[in-house]
N, C-alpha and C. Protein backbone atom coordinates (compact mmCIF):
# COMPACT_ATOMS: atom_id res chain seq x y z
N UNK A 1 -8.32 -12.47 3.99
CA UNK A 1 -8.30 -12.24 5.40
C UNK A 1 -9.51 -11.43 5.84
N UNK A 2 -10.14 -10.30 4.92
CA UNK A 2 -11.09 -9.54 5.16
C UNK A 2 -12.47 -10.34 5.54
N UNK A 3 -12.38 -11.62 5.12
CA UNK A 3 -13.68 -12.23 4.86
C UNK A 3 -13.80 -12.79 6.02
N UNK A 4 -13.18 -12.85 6.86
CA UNK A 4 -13.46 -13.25 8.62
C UNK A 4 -14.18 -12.03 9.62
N UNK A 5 -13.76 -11.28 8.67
CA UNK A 5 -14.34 -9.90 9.27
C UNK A 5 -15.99 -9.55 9.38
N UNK A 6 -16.43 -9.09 10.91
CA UNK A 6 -17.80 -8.79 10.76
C UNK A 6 -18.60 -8.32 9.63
N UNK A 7 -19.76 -8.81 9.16
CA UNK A 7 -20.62 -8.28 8.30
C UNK A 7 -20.79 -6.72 7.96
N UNK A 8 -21.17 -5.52 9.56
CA UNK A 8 -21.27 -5.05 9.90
C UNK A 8 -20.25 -4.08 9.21
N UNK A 9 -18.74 -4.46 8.93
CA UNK A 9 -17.59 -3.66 8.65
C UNK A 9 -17.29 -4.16 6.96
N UNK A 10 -18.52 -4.26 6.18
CA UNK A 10 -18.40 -4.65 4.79
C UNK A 10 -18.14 -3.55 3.93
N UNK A 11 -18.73 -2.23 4.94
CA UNK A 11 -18.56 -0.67 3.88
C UNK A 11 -17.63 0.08 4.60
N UNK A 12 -17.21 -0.30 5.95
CA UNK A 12 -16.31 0.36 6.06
C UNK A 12 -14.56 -0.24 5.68
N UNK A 13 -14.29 -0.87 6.89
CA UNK A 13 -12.90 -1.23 7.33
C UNK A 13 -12.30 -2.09 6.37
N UNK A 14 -13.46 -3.23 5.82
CA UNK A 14 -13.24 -4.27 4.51
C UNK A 14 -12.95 -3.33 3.67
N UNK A 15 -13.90 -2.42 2.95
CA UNK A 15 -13.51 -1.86 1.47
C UNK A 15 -12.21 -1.43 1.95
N UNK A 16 -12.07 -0.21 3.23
CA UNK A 16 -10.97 0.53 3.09
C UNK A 16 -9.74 -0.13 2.90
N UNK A 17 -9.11 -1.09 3.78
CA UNK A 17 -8.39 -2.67 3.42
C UNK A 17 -7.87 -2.82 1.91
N UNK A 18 -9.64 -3.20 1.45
CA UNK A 18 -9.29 -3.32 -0.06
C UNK A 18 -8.76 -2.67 -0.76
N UNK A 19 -9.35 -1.82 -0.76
CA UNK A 19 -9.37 -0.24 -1.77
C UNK A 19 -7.94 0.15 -1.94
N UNK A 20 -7.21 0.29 -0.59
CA UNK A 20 -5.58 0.94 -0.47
C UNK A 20 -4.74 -0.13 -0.88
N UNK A 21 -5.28 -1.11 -0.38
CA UNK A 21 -4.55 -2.23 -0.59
C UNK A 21 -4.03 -2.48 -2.00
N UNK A 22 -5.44 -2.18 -2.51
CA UNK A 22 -5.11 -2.58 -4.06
C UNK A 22 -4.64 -1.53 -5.44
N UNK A 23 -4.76 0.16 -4.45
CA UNK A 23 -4.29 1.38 -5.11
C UNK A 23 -2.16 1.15 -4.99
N UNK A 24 -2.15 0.09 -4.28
CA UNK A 24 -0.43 0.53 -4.18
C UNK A 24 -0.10 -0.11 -5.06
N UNK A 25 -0.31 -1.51 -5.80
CA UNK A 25 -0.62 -1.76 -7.21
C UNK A 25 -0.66 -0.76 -8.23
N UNK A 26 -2.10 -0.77 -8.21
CA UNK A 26 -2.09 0.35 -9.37
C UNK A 26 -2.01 1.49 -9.71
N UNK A 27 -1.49 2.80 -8.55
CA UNK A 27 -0.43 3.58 -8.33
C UNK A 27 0.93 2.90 -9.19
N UNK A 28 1.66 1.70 -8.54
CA UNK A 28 2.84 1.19 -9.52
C UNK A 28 2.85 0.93 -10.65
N UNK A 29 1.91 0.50 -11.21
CA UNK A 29 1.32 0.06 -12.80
C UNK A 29 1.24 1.87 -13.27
N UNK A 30 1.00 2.34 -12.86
CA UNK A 30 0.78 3.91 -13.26
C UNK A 30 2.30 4.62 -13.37
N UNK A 31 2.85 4.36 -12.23
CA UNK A 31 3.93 5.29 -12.54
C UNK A 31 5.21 4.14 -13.44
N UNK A 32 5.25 2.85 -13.80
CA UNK A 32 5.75 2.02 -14.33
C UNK A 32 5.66 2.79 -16.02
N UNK A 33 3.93 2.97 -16.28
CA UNK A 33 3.58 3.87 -17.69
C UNK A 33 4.57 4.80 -18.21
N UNK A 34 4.48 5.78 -16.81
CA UNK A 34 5.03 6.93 -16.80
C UNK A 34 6.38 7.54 -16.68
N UNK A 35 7.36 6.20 -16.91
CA UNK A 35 9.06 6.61 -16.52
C UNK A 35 9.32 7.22 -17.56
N UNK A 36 9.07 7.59 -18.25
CA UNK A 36 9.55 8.50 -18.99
C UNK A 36 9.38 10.01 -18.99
N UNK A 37 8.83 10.18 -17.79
CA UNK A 37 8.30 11.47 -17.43
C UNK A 37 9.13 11.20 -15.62
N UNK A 38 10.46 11.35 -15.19
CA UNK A 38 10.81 11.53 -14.00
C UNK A 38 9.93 11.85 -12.56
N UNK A 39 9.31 13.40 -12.83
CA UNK A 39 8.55 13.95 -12.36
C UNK A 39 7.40 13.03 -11.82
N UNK A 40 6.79 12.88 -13.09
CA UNK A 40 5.32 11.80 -12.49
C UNK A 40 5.45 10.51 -12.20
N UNK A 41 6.40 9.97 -12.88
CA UNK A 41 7.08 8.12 -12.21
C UNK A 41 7.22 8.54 -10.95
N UNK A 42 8.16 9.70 -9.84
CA UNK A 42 8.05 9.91 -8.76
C UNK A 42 7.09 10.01 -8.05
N UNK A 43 6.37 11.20 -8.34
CA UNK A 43 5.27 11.24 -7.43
C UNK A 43 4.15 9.81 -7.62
N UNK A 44 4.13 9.31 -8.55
CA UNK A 44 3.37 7.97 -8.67
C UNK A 44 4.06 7.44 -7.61
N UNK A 45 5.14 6.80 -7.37
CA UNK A 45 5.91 5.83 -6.06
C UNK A 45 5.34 6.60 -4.72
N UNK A 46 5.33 7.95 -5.02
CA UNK A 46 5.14 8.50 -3.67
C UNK A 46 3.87 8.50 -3.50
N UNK A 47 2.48 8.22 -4.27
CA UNK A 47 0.88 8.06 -3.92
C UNK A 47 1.06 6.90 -3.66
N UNK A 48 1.69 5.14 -4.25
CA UNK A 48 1.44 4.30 -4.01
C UNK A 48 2.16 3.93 -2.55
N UNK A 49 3.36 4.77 -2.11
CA UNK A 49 3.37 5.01 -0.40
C UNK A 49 2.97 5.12 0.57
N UNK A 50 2.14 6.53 -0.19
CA UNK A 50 0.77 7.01 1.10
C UNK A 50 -0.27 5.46 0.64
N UNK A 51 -0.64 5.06 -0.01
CA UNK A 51 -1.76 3.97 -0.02
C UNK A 51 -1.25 3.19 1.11
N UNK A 52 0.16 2.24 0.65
CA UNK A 52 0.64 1.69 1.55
C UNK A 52 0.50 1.90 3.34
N UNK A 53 1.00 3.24 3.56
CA UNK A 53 0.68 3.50 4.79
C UNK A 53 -0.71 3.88 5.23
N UNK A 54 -1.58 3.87 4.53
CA UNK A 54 -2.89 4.00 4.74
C UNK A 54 -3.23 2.85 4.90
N UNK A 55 -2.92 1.59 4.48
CA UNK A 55 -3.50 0.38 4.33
C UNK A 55 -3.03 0.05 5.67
N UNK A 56 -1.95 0.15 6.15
CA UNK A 56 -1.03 -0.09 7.49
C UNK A 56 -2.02 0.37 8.30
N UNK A 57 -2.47 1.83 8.51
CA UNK A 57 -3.34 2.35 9.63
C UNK A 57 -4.83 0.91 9.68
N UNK A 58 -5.53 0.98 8.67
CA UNK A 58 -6.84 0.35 8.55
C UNK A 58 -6.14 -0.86 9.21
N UNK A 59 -5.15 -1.15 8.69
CA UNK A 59 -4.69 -3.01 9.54
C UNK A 59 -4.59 -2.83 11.19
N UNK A 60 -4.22 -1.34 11.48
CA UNK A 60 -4.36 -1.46 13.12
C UNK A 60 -5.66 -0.93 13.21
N UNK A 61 -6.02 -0.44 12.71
CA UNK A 61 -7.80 -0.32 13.41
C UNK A 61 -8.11 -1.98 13.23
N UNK A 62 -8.17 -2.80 12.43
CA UNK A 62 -8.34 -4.66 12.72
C UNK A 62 -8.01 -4.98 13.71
N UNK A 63 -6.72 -4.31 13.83
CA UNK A 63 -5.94 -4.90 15.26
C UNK A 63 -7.02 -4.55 16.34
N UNK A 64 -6.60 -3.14 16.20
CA UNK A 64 -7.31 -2.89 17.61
C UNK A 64 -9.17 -3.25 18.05
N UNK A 65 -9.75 -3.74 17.05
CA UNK A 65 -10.90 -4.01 17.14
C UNK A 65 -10.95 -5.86 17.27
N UNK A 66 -10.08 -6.26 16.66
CA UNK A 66 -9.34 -7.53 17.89
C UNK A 66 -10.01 -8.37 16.25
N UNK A 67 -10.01 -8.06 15.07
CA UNK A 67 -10.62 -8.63 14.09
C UNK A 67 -9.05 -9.61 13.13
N UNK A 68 -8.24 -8.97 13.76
CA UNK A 68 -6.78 -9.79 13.22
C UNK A 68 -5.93 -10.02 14.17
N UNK A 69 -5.76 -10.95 13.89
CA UNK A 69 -4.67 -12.19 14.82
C UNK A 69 -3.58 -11.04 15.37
N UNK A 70 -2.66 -10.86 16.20
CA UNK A 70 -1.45 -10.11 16.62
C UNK A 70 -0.81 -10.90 15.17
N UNK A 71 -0.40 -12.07 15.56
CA UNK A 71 0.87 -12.38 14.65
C UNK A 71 0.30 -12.00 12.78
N UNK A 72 -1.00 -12.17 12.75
CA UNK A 72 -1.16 -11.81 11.38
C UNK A 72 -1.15 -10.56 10.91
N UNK A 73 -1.15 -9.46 11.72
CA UNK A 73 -1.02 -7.92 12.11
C UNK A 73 0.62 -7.84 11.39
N UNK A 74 1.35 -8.69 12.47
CA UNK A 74 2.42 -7.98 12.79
C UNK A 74 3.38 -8.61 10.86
N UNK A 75 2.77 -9.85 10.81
CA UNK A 75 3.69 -10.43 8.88
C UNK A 75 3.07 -9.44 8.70
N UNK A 76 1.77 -8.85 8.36
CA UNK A 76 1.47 -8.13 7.01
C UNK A 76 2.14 -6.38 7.50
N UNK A 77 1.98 -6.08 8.66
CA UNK A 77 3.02 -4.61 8.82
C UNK A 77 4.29 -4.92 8.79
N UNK A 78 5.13 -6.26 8.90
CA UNK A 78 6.27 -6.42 8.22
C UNK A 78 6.85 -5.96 6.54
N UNK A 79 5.62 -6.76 5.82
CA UNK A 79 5.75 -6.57 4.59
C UNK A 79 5.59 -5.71 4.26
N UNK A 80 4.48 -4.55 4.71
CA UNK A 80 4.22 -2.97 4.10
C UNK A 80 5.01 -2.55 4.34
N UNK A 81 5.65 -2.48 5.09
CA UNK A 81 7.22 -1.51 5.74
C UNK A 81 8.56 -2.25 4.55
N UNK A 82 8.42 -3.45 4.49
CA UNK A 82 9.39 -3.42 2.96
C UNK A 82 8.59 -2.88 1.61
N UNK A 83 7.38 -2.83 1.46
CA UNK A 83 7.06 -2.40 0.06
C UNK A 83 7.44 -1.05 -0.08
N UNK A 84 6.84 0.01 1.14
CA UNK A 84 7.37 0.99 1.02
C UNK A 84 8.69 1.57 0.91
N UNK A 85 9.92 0.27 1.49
CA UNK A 85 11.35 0.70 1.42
C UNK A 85 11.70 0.57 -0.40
N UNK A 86 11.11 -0.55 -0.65
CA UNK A 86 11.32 -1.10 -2.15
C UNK A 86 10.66 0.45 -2.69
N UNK A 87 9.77 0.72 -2.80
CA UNK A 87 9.25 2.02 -3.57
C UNK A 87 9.73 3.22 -3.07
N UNK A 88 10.43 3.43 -2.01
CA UNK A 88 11.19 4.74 -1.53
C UNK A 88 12.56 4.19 -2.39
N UNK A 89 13.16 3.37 -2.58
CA UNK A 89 14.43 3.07 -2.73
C UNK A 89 14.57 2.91 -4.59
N UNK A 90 12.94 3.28 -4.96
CA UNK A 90 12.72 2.88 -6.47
C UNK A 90 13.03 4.61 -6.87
N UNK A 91 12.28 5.63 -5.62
CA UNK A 91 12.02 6.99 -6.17
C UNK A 91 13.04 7.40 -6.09
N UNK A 92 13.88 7.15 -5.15
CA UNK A 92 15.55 7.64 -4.84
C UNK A 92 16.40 7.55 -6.29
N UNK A 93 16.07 6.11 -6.47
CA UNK A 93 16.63 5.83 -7.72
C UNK A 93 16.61 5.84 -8.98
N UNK A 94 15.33 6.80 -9.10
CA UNK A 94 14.17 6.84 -10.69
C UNK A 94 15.00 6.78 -12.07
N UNK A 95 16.25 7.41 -11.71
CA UNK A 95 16.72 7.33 -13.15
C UNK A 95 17.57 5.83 -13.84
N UNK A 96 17.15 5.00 -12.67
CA UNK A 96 17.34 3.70 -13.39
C UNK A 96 16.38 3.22 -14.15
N UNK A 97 15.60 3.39 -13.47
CA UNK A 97 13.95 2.75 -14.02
C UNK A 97 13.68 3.83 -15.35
N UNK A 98 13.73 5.10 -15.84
CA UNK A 98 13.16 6.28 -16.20
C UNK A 98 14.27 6.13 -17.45
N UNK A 99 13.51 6.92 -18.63
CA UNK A 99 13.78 6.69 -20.03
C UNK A 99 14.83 8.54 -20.29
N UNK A 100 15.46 8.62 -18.96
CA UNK A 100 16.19 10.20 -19.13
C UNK A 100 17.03 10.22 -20.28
């Protein structure tokens, strides 16, 4: 989707996009390592959150710079708002996932 995007916004708004986009991943791959440690499997769910909602903000700066569709705005802040429930509802629950 980034690649429709002005040239101009290749170091900013594109990387940032990318970058968060692709830390809520590997934030999860990280704290997935780490269930055996409660403590850090948590706060891992809770960095790959903030990514999430960081990635959400950069998608309305698209918006508002008129670089993404409304309706393509509004699926992909659909879906971040479940990833983050899925990973709030993972940290709530750590000692399923976690080697206690």
């Amino acid at each position: 989707m980034t690649k429709t995007f002005p040239v101009e916004e290749r170091y900013s708004l594109i990387d940032q996009i990318r970058r968060y986009s692709r830390s809520v991943c590997s934030n999860l791959a990280e704290a997935w390592r780490k269930r055996k440690y409660v403590a850090v499997f948590k706060n891992k769910l809770t960095d790959a959150m903030q990514e999430a909602s960081e990635t959400q903000s950069w998608l309305e700066f698209a918006l508002a710079c008129k670089y993404l569709d409304e309706n393509v705005f509004q699926k992909l802040d659909v879906e971040y708002e479940e990833i983050v429930m899925m990973l709030n509802s993972m940290e709530r629950n750590s000692k399923k996932f976690c080697f206690v």
